[in-house]
N, C-alpha and C. Protein backbone atom coordinates (compact mmCIF):
# COMPACT_ATOMS: atom_id res chain seq x y z
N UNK A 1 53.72 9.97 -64.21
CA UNK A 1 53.77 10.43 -62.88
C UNK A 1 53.76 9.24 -61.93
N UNK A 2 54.43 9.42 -61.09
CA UNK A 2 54.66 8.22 -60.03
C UNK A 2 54.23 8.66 -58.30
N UNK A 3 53.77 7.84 -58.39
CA UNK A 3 53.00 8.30 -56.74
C UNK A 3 53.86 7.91 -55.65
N UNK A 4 54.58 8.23 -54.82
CA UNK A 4 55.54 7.81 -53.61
C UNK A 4 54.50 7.38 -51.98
N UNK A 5 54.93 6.23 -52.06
CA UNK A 5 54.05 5.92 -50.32
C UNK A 5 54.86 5.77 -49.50
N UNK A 6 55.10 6.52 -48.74
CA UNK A 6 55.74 6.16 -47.23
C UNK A 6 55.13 5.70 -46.37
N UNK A 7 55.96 4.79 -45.72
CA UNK A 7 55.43 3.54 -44.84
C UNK A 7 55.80 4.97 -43.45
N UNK A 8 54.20 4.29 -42.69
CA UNK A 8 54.38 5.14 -41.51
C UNK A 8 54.15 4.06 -40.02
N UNK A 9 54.92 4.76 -39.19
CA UNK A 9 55.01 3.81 -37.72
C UNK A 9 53.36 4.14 -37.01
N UNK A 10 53.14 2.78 -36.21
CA UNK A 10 51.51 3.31 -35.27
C UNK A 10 51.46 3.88 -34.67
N UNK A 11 53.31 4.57 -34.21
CA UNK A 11 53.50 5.77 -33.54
C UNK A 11 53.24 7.35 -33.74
N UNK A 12 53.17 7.20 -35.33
CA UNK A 12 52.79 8.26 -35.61
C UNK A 12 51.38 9.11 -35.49
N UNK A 13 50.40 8.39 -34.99
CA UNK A 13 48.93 8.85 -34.88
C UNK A 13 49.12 9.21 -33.75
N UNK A 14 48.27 10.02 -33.80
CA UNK A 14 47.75 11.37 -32.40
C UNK A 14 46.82 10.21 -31.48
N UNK A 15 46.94 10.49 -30.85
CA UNK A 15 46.08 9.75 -29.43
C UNK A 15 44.82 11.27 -29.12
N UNK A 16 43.76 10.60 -28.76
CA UNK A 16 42.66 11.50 -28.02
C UNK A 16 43.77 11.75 -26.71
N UNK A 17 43.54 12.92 -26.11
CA UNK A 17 44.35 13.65 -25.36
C UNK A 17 43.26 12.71 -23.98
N UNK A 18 44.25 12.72 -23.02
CA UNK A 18 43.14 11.67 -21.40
C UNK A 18 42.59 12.80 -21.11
N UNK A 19 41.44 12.13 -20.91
CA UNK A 19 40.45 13.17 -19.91
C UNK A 19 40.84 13.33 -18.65
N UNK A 20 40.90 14.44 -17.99
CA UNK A 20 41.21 14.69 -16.96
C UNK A 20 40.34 15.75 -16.02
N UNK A 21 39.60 14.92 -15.09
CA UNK A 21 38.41 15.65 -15.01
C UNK A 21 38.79 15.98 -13.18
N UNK A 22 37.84 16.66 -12.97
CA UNK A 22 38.13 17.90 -11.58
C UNK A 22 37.48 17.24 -10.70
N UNK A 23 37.66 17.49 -9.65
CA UNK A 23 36.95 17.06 -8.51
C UNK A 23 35.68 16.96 -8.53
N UNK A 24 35.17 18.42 -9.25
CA UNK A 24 33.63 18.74 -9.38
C UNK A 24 33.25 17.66 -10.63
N UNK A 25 33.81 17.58 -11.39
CA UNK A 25 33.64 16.14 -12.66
C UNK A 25 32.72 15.11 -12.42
N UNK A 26 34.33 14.57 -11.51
CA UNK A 26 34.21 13.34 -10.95
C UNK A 26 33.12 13.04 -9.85
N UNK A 27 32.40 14.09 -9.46
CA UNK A 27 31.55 13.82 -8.58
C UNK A 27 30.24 14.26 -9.33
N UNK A 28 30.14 14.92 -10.55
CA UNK A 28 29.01 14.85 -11.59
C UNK A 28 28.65 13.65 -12.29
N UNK A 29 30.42 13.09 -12.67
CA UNK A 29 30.05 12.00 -13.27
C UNK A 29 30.01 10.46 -13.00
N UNK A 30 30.23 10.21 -11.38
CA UNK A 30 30.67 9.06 -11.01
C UNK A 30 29.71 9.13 -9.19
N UNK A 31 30.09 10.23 -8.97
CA UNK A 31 29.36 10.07 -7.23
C UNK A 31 28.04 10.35 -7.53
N UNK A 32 27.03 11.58 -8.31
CA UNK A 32 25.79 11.49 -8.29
C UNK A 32 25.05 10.63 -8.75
N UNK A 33 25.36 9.63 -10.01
CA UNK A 33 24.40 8.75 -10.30
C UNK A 33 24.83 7.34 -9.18
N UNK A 34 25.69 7.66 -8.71
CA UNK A 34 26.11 6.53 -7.61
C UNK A 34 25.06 6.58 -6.31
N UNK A 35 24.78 8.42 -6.02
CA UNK A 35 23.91 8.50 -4.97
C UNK A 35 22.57 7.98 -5.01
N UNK A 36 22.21 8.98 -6.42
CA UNK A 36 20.83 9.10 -6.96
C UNK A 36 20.39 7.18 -6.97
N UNK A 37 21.41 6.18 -7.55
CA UNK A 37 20.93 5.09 -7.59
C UNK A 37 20.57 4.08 -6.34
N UNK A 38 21.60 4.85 -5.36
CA UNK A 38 21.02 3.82 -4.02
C UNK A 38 20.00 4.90 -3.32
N UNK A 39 19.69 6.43 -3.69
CA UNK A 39 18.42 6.53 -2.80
C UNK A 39 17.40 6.00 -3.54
N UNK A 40 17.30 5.53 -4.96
CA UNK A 40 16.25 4.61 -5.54
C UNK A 40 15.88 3.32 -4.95
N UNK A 41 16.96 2.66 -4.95
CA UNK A 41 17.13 1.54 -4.16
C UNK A 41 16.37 1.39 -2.61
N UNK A 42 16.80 2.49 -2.12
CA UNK A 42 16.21 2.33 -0.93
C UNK A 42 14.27 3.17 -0.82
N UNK A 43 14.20 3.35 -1.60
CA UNK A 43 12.41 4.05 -1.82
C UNK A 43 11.92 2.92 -2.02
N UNK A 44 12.43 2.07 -3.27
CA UNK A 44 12.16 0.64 -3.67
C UNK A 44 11.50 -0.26 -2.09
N UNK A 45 12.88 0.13 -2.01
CA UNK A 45 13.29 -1.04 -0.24
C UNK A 45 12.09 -0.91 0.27
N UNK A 46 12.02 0.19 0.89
CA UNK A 46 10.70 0.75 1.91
C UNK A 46 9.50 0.32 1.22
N UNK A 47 9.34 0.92 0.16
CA UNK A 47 7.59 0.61 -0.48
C UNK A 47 7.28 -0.80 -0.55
N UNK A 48 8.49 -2.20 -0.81
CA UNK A 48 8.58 -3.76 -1.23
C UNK A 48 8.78 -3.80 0.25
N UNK A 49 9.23 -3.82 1.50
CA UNK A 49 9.90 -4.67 2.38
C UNK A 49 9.11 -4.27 3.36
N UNK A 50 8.83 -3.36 3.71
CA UNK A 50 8.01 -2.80 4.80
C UNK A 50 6.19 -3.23 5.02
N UNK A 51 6.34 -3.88 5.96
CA UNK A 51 4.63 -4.35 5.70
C UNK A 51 3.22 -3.21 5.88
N UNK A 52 2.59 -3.39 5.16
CA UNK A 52 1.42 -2.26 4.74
C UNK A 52 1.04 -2.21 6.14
N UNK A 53 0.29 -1.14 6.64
CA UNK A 53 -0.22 -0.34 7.85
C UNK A 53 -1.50 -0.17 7.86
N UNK A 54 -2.16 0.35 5.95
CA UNK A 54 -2.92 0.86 6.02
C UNK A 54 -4.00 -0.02 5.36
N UNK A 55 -5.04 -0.52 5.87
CA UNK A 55 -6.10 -1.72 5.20
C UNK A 55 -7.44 -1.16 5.39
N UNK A 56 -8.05 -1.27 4.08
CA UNK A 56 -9.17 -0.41 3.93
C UNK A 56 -10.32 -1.26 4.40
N UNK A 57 -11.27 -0.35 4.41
CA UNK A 57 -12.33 -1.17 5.42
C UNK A 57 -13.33 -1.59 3.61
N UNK A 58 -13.85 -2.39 4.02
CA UNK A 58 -14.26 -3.42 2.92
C UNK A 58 -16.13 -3.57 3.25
N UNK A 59 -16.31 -3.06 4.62
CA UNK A 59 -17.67 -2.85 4.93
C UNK A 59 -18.30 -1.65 4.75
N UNK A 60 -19.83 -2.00 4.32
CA UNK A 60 -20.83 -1.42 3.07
C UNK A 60 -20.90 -0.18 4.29
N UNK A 61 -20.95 1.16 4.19
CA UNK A 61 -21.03 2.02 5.08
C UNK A 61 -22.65 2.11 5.02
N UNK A 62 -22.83 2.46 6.49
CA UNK A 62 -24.11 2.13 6.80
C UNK A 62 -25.03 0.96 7.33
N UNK A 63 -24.34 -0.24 7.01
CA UNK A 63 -25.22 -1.65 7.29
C UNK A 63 -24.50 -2.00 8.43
N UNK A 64 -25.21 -2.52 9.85
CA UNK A 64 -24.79 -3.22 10.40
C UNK A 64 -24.02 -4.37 10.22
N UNK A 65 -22.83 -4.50 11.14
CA UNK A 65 -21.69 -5.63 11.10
C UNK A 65 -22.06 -6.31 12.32
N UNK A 66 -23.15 -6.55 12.99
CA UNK A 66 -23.62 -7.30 14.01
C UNK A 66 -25.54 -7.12 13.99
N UNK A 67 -25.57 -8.06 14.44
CA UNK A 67 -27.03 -7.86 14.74
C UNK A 67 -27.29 -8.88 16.34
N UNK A 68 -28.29 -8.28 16.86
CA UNK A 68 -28.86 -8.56 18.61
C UNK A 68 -29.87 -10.08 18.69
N UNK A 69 -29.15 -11.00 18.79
CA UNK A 69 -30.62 -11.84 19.32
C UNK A 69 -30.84 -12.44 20.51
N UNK A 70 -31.63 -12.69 21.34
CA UNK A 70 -32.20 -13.28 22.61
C UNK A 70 -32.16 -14.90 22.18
N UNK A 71 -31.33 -15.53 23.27
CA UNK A 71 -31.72 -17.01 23.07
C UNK A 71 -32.89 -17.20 23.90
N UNK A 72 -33.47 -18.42 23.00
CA UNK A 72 -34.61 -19.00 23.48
C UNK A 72 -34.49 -19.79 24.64
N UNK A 73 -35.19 -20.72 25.31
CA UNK A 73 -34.71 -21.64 25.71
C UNK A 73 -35.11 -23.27 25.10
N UNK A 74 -33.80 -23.91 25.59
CA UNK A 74 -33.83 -25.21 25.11
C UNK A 74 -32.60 -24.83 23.42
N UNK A 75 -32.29 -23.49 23.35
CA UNK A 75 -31.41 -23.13 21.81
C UNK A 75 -30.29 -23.70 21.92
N UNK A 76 -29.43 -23.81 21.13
CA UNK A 76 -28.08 -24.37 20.96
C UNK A 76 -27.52 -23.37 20.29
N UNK A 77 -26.56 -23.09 20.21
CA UNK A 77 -25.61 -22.10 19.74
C UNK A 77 -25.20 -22.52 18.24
N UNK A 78 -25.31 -24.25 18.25
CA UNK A 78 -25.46 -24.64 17.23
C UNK A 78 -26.93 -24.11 15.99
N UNK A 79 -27.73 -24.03 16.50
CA UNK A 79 -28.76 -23.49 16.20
C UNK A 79 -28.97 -22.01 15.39
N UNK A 80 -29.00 -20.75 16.60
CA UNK A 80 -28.34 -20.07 16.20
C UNK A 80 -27.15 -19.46 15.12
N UNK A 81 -25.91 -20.12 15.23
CA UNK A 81 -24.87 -20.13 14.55
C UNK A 81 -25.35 -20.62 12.77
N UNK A 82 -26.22 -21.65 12.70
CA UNK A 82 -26.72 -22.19 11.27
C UNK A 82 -28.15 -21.47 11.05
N UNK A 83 -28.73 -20.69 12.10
CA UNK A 83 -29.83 -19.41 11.53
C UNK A 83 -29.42 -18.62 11.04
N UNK A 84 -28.18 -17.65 11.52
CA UNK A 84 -27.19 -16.41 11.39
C UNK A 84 -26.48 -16.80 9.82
N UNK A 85 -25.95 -17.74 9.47
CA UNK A 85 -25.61 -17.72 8.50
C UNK A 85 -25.65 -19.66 7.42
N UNK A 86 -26.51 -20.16 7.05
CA UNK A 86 -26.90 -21.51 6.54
C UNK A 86 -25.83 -21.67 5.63
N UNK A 87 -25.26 -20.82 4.54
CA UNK A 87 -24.36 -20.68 3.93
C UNK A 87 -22.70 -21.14 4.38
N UNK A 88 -22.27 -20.81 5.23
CA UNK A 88 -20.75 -20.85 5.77
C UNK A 88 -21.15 -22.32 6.70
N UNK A 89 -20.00 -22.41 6.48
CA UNK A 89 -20.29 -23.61 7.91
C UNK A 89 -20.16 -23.62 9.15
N UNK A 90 -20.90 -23.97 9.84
CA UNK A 90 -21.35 -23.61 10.70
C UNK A 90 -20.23 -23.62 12.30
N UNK A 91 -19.64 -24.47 12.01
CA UNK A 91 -18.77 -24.69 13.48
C UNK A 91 -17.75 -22.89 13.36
N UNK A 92 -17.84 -22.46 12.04
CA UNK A 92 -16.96 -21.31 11.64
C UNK A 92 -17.84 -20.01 12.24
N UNK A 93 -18.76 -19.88 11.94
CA UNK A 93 -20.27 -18.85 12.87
C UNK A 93 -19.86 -19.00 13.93
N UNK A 94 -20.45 -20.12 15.06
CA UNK A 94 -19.82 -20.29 15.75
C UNK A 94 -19.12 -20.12 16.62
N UNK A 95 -17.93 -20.07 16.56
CA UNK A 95 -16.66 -19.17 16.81
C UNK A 95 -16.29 -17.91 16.67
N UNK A 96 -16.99 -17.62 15.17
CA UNK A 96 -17.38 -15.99 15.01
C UNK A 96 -17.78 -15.26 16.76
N UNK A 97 -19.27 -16.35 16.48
CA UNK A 97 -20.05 -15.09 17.96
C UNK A 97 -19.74 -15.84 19.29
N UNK A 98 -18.62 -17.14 19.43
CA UNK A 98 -18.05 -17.02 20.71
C UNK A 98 -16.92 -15.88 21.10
N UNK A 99 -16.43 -15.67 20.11
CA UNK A 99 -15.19 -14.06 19.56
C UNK A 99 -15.83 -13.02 19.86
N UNK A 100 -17.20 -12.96 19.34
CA UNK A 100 -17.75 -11.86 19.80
C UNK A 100 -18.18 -11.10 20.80
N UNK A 101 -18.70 -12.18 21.52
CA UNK A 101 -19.36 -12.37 22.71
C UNK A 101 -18.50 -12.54 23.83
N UNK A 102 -17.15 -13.05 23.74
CA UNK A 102 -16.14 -13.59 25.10
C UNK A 102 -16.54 -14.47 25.54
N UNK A 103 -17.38 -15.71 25.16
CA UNK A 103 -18.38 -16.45 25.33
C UNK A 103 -17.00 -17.46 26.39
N UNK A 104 -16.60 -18.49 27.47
CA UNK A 104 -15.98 -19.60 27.57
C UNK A 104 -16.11 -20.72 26.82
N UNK A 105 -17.44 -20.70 27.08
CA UNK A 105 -18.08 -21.78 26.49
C UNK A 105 -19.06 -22.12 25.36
N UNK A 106 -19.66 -22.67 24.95
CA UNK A 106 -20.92 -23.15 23.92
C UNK A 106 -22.11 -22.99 24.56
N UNK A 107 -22.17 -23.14 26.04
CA UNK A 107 -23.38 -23.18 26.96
C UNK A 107 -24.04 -21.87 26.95
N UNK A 108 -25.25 -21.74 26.63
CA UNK A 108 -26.47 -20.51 26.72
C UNK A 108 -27.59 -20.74 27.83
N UNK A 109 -27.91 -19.88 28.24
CA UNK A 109 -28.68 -19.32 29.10
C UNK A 109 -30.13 -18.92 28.64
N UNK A 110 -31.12 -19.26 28.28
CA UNK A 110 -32.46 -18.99 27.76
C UNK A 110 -32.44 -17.05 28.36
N UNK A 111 -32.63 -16.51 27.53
CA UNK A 111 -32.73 -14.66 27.79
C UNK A 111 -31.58 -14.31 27.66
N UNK A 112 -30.39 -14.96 27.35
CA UNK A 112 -28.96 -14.25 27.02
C UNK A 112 -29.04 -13.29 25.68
N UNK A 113 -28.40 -12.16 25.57
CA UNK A 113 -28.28 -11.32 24.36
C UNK A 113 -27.03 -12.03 23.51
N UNK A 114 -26.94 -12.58 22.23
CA UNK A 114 -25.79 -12.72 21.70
C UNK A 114 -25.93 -11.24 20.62
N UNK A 115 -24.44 -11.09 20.39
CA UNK A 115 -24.49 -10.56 19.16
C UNK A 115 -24.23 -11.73 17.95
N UNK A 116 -24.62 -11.34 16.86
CA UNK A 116 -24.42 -12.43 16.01
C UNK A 116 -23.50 -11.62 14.52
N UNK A 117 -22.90 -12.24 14.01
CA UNK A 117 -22.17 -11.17 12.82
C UNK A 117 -23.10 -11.39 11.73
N UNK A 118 -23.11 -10.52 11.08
CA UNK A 118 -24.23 -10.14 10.07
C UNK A 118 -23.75 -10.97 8.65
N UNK A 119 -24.48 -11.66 7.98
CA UNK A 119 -24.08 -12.09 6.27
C UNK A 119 -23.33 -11.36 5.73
């Protein structure tokens, strides 16, 4: 028995038939993940680019954030400022309770009320 092979052309194979897709398709398969990806983009945008608004308060509820003292006389603000807090340095106090106070100057008054910011 003899087996016969015919030589065949690359013309002869079937091709997958083109897709040919509908208006409604083409907008399932090409415009919605097109949308869906730039309203991601832009949620991204907003939450990364936009500067935060909302800053939580970090003070102990309940404890004073100032406390009242009477200068003496003959006090320095310098004085004061390194009673209120020995820890920080002091020219930084300071400035704290000239901020606080609306102070112009460094100059005190013997019976003045400062507020002072609390540790």
């Amino acid at each position: 028995m003899t087996t016969h092979i015919l030589p065949t052309s690359a013309q002869s194979f079937t091709r997958a038939p083109k897709l040919n897709l509908t208006r409604r398709g083409r907008f399932v398969f090409i415009g919605l993940p097109l949308i869906t990806g730039a309203a991601a983009l832009l949620v991204v945008a907003v939450i990364f680019l936009l500067p935060s608004t909302v800053q939580a308060n970090t003070d102990p509820v309940g404890e004073p954030v100032t406390h009242s003292v009477t200068v003496q006389s003959d006090q320095s603000l310098w004085e004061i400022a390194y009673a209120a807090d020995p820890q920080r340095d002091t020219r930084e106090v300071m400035d704290d309770i000239v901020e606080l106070n609306g102070l112009a100057s460094s100059e005190l008054s013997a019976g003045q009320l400062l507020e002072i910011p609390a540790r």
